[in-house]
Protein backbone atom coordinates (compact mmCIF):
# COMPACT_ATOMS: atom_id res chain seq x y z
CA UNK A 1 46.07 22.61 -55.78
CA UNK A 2 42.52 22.69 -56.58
CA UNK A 3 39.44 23.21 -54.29
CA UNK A 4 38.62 19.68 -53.89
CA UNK A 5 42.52 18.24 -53.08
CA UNK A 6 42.43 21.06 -50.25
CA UNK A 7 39.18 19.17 -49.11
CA UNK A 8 40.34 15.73 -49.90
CA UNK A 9 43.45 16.98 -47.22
CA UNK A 10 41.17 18.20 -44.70
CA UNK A 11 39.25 14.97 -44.90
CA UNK A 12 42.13 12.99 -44.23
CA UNK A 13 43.13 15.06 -41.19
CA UNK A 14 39.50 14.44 -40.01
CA UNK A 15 39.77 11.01 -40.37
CA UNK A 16 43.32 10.63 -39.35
CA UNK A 17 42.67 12.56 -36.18
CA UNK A 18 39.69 10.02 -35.24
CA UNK A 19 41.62 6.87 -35.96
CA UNK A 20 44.55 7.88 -34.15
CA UNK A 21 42.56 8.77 -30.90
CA UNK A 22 41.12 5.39 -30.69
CA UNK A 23 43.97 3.33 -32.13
CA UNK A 24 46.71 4.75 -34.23
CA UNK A 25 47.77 4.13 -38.24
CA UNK A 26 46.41 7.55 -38.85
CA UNK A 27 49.67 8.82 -40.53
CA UNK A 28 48.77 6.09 -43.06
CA UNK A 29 45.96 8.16 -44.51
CA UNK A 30 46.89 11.50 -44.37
CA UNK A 31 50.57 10.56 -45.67
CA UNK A 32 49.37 8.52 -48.52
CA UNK A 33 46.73 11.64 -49.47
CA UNK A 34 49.49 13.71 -49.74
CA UNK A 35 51.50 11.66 -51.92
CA UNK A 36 48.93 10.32 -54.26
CA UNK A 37 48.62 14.74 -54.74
CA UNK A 38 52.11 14.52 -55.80
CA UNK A 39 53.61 16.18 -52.79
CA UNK A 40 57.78 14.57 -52.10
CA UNK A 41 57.53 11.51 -49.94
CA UNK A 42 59.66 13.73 -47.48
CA UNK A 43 57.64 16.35 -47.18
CA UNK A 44 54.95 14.49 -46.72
CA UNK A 45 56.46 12.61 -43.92
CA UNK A 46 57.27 15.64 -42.10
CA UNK A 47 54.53 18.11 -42.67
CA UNK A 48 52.20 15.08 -41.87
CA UNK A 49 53.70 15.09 -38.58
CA UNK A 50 53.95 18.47 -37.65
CA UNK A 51 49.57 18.58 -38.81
CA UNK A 52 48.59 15.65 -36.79
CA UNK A 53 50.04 17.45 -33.29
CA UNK A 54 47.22 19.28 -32.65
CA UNK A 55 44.85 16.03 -33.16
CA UNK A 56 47.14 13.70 -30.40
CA UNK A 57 46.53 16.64 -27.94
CA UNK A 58 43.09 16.98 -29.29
CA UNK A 59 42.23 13.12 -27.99
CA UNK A 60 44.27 13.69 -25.29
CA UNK A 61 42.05 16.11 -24.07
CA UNK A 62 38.64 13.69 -24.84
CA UNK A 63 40.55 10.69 -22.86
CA UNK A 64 41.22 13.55 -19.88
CA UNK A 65 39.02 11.59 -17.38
CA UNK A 66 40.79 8.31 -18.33
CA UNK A 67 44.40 10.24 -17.77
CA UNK A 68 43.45 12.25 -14.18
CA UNK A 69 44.34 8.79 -12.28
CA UNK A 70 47.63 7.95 -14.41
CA UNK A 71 50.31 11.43 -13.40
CA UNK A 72 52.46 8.72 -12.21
CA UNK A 73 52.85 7.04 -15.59
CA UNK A 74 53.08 9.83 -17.79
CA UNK A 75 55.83 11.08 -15.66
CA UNK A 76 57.38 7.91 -15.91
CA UNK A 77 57.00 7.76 -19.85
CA UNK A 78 56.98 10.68 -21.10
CA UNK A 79 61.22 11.23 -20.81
CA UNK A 80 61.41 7.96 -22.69
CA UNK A 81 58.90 9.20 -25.42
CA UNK A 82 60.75 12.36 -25.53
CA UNK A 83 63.60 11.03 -26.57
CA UNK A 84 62.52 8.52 -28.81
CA UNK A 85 61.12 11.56 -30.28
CA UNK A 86 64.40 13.27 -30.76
CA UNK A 87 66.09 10.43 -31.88
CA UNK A 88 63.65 9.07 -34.90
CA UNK A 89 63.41 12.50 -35.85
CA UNK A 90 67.03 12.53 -36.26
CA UNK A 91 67.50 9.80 -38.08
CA UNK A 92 64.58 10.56 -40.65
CA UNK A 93 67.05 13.49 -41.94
CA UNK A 94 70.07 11.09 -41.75
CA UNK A 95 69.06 8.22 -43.20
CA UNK A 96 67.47 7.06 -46.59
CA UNK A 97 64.05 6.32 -46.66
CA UNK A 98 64.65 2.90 -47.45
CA UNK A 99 66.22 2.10 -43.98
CA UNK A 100 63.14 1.27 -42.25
CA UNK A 101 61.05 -0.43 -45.12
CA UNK A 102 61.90 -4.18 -43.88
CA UNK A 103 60.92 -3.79 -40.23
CA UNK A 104 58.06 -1.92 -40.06
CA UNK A 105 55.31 -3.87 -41.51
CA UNK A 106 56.99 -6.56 -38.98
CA UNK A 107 56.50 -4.31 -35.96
CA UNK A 108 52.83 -3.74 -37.02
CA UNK A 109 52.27 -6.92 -37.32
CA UNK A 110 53.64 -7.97 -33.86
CA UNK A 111 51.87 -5.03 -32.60
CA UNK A 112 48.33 -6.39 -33.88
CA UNK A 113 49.26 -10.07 -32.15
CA UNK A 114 49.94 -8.61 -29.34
CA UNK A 115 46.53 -6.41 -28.90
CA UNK A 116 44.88 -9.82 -29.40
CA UNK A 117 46.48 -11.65 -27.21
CA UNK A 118 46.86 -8.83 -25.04
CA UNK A 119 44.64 -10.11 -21.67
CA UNK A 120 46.85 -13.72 -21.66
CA UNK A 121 50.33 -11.95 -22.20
CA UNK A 122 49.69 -9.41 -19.34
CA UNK A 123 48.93 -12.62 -17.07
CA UNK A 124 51.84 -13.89 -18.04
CA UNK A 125 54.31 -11.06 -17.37
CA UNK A 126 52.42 -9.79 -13.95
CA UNK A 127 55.03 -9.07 -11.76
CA UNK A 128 54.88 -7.64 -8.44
CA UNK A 129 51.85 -5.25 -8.42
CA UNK A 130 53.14 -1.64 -7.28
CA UNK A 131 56.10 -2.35 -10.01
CA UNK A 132 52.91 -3.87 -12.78
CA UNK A 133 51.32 -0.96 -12.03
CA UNK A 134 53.55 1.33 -13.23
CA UNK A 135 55.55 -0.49 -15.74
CA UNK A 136 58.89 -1.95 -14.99
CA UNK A 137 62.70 -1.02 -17.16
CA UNK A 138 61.28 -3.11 -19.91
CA UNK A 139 58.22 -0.73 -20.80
CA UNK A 140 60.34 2.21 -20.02
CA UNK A 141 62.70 0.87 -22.94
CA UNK A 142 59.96 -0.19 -25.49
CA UNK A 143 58.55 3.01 -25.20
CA UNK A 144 61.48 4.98 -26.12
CA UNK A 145 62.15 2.61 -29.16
CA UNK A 146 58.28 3.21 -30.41
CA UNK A 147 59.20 6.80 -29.80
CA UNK A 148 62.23 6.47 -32.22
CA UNK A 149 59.66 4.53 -35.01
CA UNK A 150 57.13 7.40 -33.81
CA UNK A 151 59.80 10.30 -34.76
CA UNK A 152 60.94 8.27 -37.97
CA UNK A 153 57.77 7.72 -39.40
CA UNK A 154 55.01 6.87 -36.80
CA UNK A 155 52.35 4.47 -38.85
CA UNK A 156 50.96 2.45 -36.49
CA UNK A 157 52.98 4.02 -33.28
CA UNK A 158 49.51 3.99 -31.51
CA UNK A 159 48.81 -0.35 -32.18
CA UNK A 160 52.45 -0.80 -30.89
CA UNK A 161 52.31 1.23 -28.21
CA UNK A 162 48.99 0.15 -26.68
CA UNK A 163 50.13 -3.30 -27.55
CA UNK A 164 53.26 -2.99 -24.85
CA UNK A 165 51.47 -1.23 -22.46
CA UNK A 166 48.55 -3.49 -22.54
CA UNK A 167 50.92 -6.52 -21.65
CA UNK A 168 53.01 -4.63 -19.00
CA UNK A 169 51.18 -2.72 -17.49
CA UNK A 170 48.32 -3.26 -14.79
CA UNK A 171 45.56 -1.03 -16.26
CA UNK A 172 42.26 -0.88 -18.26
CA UNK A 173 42.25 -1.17 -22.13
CA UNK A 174 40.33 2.49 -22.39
CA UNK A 175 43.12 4.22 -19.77
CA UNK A 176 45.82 2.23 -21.80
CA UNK A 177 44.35 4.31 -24.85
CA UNK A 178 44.89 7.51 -23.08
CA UNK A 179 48.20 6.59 -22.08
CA UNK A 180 48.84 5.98 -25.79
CA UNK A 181 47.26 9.18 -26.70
CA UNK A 182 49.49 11.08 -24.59
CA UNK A 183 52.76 9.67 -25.28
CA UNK A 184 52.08 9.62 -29.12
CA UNK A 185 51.28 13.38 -29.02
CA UNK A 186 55.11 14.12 -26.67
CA UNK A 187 56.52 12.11 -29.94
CA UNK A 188 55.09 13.51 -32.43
CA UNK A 189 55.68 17.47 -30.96
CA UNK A 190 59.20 16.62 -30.18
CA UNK A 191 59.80 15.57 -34.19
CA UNK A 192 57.47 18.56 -34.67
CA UNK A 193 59.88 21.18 -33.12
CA UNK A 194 63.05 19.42 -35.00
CA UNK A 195 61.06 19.44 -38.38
CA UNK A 196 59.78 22.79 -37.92
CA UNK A 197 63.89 23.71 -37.78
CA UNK A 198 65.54 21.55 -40.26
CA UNK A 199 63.41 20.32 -42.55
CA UNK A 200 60.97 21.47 -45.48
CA UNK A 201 57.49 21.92 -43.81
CA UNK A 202 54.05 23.03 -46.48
CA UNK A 203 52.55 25.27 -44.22
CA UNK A 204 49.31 25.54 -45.78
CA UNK A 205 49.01 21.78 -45.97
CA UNK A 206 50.04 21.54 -42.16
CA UNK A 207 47.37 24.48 -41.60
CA UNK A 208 44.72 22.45 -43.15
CA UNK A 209 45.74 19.04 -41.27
CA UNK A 210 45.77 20.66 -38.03
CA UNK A 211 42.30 22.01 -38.09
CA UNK A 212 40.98 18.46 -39.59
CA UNK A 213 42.72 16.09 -37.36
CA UNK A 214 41.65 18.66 -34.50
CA UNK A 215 38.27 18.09 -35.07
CA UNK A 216 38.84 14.29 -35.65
CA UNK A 217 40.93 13.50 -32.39
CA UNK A 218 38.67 15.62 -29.96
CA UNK A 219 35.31 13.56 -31.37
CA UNK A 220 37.25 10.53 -31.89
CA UNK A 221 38.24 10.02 -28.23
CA UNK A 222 34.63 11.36 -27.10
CA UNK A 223 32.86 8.69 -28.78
CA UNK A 224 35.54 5.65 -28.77
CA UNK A 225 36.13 6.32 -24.73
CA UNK A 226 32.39 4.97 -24.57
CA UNK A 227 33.31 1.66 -26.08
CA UNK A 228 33.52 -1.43 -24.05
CA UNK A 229 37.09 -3.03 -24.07
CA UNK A 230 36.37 -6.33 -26.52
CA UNK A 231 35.24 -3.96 -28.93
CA UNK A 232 37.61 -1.02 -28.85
CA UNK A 233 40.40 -4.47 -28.90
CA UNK A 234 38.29 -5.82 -32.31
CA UNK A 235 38.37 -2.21 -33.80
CA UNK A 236 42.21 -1.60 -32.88
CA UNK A 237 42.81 -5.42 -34.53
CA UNK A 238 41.12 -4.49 -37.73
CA UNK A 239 42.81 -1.15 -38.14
CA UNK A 240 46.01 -2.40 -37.69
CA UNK A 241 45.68 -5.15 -40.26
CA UNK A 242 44.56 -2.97 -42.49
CA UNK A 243 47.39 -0.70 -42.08
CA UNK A 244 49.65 -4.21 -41.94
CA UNK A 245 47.99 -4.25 -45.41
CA UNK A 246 48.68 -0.92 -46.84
CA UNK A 247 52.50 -1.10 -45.82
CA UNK A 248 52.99 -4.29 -47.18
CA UNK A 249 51.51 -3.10 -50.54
């Protein structure tokens, strides 16, 4: 590669990093930069992942005010999102890469109606409080099966996953971004560690993603933390349609 695809590369992580802090669909752009440079779709996929870790822990750490109040819920998640993990990770070296091309511009799209209906759906489904609060069997399963799309692929993981725990459970938009933050980055290390072992990682493409999406993710959550909810909702609408867009295409 030339000097300016090794920048074109870092920019993506950069901007990758930032979108996935505040909404998700970052995979979108660093994935497709990689393949419009001619590197194998699969390789892509899972060097991709293995260079955005360092940006989900990077947010993680701007949202950590926003996460000091929610230990009870990332205990409570983070098993499920662990072994979605494991188990889309799996199935990306098992199955062809045409398995999952029907569903997932479906599940983005639910995920986007969902954000937007978000406040009237969480009425809806209030349960008993202590239980809302948490997040009953139903978000516990949901977020395992976002960790399986996370591990297979992960586009968009971010607007499905704040769009189920924005309806079920009892909490701010901003700490439900945290949440998301958190649980994307357990997925995403977890298909890490099994693509670091068994499949066919670029190094110096993951070396350059890590240090841009680093950057991106830490400033990313600094600055979108500070929006108000109706306008981090509008911004994680308008991402996802445009990645509804791009996978459609």
């Amino acid at each position: 590669m030339v000097w300016w695809e090794w920048l074109a590369i870092f920019a993506a992580g950069v901007a990758a990093g930032g979108i996935n802090a505040l909404v998700g669909s970052g995979t979108l752009v660093t994935f497709s930069t990689l393949v419009a440079l001619g590197v194998p779709p699969l390789t892509a996929n899972v060097t991709n992942t293995v260079g955005l870790v360092a940006g989900s822990v990077a947010s993680s750490v701007g949202y950590r005010e926003e996460l000091s109040t929610q230990r009870t819920r990332i205990v409570r998640f983070v098993p499920a999102s662990v072994l979605g993990g494991l188990t889309g990770a799996g199935l990306l070296l098992v199955l062809p890469e045409s398995a999952f091309d029907a569903i997932v511009p479906a599940l983005v799209g639910l995920g986007v109606a969902l954000v937007a209906i978000q406040p009237w759906l969480a009425r809806r489904l209030a349960v008993e409080h202590d239980t809302h609060a948490l997040g009953g069997p139903v978000a516990w399963i949901a977020v395992y099966l976002i960790g399986v799309y996370g591990g297979y692929f992960g586009a968009a993981q971010g607007v499905l996953l704040i769009a189920v725990l924005g309806a079920l459970v009892d909490a701010h938009l901003q700490r439900v971004n945290a949440l998301k933050n958190v649980l994307a980055a357990v997925v995403n290390a977890v298909a890490a560690v099994v693509f670091i072992f068994l499949a066919d990682v670029d190094w110096v493409i993951a070396g350059v993603l890590v240090v841009g999406a680093t950057a991106g993710g830490y400033f990313g959550a600094h600055y979108g933390r500070r929006l108000p909810a109706v306008a981090l909702r509008v911004f994680i609408i308008v991402v996802g349609l445009a990645a509804l867009v791009v996978l459609v295409r």
